[in-house]
PDB file of N, CA and C in Angstrom:
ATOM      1  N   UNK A   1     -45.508 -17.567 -33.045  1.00  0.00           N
ATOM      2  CA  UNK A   1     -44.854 -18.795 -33.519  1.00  0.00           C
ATOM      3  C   UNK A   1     -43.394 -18.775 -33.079  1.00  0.00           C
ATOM      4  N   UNK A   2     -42.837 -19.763 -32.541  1.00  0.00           N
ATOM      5  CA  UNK A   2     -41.334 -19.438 -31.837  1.00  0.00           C
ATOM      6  C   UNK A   2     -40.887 -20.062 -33.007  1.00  0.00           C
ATOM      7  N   UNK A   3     -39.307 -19.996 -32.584  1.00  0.00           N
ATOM      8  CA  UNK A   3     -38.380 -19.975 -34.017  1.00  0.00           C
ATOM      9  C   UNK A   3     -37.677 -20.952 -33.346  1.00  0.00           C
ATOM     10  N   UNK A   4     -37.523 -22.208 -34.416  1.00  0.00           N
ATOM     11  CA  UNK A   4     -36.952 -23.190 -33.354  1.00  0.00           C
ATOM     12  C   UNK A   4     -35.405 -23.578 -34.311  1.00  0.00           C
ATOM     13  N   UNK A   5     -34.775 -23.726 -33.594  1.00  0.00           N
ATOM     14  CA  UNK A   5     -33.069 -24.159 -33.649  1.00  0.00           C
ATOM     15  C   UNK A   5     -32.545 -25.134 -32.931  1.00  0.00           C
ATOM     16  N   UNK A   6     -32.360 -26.341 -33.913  1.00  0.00           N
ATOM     17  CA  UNK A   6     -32.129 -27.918 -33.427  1.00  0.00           C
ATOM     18  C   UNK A   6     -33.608 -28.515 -32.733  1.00  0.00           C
ATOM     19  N   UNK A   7     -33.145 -28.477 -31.419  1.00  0.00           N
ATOM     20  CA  UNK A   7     -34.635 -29.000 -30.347  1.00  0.00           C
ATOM     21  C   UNK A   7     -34.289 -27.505 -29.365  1.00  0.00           C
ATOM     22  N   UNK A   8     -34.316 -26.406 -29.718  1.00  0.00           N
ATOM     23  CA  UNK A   8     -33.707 -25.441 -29.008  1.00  0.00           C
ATOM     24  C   UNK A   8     -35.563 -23.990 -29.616  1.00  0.00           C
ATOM     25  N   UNK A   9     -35.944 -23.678 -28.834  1.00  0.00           N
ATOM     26  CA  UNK A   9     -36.951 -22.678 -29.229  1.00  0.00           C
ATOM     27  C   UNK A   9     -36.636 -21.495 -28.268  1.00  0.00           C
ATOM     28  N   UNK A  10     -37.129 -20.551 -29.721  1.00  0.00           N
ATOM     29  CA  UNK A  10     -36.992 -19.349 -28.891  1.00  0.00           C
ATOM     30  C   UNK A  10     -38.146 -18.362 -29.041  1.00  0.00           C
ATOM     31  N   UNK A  11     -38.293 -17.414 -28.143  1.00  0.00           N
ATOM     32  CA  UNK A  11     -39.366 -17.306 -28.385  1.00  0.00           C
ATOM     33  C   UNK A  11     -38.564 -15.671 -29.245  1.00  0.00           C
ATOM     34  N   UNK A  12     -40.208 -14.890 -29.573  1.00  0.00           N
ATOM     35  CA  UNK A  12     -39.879 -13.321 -30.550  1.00  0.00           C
ATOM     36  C   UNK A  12     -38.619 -12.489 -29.446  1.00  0.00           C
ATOM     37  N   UNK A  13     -39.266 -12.947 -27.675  1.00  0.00           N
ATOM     38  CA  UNK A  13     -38.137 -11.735 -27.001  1.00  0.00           C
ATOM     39  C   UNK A  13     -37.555 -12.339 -27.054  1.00  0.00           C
ATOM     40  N   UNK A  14     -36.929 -13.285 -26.725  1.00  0.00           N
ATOM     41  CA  UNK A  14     -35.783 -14.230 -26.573  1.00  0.00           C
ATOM     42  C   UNK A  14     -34.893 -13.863 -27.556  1.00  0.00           C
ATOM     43  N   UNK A  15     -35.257 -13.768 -28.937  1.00  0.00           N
ATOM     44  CA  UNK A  15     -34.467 -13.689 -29.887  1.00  0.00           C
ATOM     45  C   UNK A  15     -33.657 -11.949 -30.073  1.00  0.00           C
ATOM     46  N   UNK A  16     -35.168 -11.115 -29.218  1.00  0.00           N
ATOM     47  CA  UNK A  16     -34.753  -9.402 -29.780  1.00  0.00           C
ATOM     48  C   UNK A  16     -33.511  -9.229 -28.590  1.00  0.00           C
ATOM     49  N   UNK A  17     -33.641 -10.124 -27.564  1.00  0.00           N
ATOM     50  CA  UNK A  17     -32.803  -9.869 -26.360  1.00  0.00           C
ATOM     51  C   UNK A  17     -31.489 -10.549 -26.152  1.00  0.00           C
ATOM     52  N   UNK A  18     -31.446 -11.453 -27.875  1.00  0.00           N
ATOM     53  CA  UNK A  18     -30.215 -12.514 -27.865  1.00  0.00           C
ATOM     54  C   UNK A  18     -28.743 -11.272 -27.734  1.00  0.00           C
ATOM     55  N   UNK A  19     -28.877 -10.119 -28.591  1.00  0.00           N
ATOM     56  CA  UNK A  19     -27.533  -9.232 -28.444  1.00  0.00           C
ATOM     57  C   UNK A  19     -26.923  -8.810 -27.669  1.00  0.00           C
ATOM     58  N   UNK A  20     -28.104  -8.698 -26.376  1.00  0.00           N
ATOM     59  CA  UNK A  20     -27.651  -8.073 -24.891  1.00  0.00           C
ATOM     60  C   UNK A  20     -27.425  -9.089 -23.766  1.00  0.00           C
ATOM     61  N   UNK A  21     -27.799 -10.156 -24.361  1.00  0.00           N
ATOM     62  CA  UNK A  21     -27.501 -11.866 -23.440  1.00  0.00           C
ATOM     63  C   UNK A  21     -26.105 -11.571 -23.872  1.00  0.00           C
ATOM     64  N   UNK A  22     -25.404 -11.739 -25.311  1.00  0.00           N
ATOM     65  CA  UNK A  22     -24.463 -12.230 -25.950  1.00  0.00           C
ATOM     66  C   UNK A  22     -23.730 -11.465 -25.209  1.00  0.00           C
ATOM     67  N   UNK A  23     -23.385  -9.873 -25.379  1.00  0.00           N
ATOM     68  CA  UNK A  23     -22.785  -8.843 -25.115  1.00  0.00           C
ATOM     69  C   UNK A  23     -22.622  -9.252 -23.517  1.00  0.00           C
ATOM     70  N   UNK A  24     -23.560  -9.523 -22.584  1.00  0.00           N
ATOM     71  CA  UNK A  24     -23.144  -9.327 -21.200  1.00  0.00           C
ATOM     72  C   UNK A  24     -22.546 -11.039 -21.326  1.00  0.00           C
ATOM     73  N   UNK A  25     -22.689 -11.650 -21.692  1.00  0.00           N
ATOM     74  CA  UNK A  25     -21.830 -13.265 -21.498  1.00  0.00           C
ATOM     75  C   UNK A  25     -20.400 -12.772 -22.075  1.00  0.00           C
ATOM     76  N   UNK A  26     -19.780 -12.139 -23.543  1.00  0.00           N
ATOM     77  CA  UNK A  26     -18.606 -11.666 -23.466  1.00  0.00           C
ATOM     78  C   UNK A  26     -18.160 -10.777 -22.695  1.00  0.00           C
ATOM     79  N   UNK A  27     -18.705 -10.038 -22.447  1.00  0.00           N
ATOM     80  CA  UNK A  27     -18.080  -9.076 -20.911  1.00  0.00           C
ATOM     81  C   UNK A  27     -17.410  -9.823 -19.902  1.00  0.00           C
ATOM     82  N   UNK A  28     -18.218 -11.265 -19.559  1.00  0.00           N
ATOM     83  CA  UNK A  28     -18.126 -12.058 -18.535  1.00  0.00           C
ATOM     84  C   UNK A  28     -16.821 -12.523 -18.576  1.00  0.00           C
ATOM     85  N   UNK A  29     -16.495 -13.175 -20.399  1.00  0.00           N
ATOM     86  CA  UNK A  29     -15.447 -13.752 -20.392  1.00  0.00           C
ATOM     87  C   UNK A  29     -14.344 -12.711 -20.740  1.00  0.00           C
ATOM     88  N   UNK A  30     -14.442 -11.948 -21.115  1.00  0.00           N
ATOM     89  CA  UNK A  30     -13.485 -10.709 -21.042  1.00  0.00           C
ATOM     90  C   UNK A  30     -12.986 -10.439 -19.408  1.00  0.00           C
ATOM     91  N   UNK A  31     -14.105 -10.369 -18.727  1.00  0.00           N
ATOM     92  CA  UNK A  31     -13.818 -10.138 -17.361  1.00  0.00           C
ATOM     93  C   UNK A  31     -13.168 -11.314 -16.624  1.00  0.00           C
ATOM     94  N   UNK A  32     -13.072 -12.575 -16.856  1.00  0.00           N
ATOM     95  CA  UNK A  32     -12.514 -13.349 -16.436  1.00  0.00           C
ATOM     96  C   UNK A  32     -10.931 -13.215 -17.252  1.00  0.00           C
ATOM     97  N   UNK A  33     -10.644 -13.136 -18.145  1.00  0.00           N
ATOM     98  CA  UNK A  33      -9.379 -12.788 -18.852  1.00  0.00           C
ATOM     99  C   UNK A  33      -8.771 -12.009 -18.343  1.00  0.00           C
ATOM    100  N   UNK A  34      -9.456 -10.710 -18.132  1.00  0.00           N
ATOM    101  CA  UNK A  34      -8.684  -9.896 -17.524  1.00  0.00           C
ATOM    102  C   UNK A  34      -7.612  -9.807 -15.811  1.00  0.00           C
ATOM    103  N   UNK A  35      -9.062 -10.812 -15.516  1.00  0.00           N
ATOM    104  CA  UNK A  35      -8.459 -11.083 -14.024  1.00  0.00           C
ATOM    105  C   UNK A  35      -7.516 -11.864 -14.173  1.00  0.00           C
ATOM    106  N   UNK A  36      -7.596 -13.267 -14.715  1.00  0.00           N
ATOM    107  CA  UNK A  36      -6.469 -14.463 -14.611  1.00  0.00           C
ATOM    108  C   UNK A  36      -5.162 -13.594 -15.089  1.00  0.00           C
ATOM    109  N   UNK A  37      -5.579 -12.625 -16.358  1.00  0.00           N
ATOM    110  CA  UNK A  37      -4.001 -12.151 -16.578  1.00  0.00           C
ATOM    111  C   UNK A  37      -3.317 -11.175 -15.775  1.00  0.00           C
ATOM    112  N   UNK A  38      -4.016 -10.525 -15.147  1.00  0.00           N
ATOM    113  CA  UNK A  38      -3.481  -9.663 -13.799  1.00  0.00           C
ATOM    114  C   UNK A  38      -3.120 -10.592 -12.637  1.00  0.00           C
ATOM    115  N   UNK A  39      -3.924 -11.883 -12.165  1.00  0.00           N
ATOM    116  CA  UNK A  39      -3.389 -12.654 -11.699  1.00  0.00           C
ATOM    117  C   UNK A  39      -1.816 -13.729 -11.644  1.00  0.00           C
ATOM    118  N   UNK A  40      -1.843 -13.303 -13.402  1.00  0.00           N
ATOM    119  CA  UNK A  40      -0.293 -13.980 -13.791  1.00  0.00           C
ATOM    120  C   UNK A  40       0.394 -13.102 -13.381  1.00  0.00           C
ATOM    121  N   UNK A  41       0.210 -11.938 -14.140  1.00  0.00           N
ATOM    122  CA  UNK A  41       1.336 -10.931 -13.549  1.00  0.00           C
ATOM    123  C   UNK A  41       1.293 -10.775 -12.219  1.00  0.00           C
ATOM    124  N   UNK A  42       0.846 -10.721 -10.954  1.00  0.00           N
ATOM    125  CA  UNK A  42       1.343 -10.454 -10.030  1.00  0.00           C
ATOM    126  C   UNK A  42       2.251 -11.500  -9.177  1.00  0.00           C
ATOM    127  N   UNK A  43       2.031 -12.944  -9.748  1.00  0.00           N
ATOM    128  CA  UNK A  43       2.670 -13.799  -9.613  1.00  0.00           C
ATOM    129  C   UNK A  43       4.260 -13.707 -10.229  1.00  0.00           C
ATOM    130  N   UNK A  44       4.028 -13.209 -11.220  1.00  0.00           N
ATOM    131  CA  UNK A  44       5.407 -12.764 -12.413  1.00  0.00           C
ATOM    132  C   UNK A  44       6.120 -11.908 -11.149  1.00  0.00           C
ATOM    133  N   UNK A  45       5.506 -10.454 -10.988  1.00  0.00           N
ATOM    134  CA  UNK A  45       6.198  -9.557  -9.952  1.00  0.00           C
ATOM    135  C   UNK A  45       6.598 -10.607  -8.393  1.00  0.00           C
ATOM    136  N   UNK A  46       5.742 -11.332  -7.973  1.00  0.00           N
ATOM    137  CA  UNK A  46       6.214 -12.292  -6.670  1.00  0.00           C
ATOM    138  C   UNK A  46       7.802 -12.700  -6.911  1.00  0.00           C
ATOM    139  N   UNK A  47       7.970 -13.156  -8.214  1.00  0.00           N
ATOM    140  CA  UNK A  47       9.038 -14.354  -8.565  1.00  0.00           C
ATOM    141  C   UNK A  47      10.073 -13.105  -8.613  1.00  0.00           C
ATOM    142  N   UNK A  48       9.797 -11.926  -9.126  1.00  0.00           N
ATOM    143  CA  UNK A  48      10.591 -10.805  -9.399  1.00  0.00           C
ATOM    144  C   UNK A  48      11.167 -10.683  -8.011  1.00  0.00           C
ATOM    145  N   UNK A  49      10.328 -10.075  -7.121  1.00  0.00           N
ATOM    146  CA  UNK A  49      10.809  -9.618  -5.814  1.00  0.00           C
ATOM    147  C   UNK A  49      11.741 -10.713  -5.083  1.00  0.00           C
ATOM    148  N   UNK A  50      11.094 -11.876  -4.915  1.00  0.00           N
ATOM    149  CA  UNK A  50      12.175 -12.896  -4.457  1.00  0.00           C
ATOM    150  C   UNK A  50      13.266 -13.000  -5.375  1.00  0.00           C
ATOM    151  N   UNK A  51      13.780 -13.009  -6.522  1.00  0.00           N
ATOM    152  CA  UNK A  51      14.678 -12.978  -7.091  1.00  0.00           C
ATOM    153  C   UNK A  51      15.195 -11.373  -6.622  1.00  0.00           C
ATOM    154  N   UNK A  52      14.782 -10.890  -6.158  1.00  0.00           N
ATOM    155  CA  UNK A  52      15.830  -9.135  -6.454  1.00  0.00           C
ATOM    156  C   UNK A  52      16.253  -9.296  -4.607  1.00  0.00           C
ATOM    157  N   UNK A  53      15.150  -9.217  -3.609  1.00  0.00           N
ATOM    158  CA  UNK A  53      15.813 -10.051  -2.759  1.00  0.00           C
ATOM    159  C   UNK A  53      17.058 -11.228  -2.363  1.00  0.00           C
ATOM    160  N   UNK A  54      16.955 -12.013  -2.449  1.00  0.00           N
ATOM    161  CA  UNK A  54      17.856 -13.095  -2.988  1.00  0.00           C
ATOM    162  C   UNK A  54      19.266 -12.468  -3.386  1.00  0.00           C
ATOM    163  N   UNK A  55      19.133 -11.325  -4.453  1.00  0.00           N
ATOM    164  CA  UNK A  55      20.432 -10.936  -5.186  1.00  0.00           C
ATOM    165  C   UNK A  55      20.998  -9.921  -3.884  1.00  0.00           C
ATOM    166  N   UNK A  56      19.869  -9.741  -2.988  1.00  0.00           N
ATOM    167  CA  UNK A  56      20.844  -8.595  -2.128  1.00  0.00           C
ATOM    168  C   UNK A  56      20.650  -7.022  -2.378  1.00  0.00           C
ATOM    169  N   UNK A  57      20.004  -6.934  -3.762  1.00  0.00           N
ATOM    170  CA  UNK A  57      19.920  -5.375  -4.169  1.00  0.00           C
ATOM    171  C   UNK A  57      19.046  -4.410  -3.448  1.00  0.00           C
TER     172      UNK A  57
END
């Protein structure tokens, strides 16, 4: 008998396998976080270097 949520069914694995769906989809977005914010910062260090350039130092 599937277990239904809204118009949404799931079946018995579906449901035993929902923790390790969940877990690898936050990884995903963890892993995207991590990048964009290493991505800021190296942009941060860009603006750095042209500014320390610039000063001549």
């Amino acid at each position: 008998m599937p277990f239904i949520l809204g118009a949404a069914q799931f079946s018995q694995k579906e449901i035993e396998d929902a923790p390790t769906v969940l877990y690898a989809k936050i990884m995903e977005v963890v892993d995207r976080r991590k990048k964009r914010e290493a991505e800021e910062k190296l942009e941060e260090l860009k603006v750095l270097a042209k500014m320390i350039r610039g000063a001549g130092l």
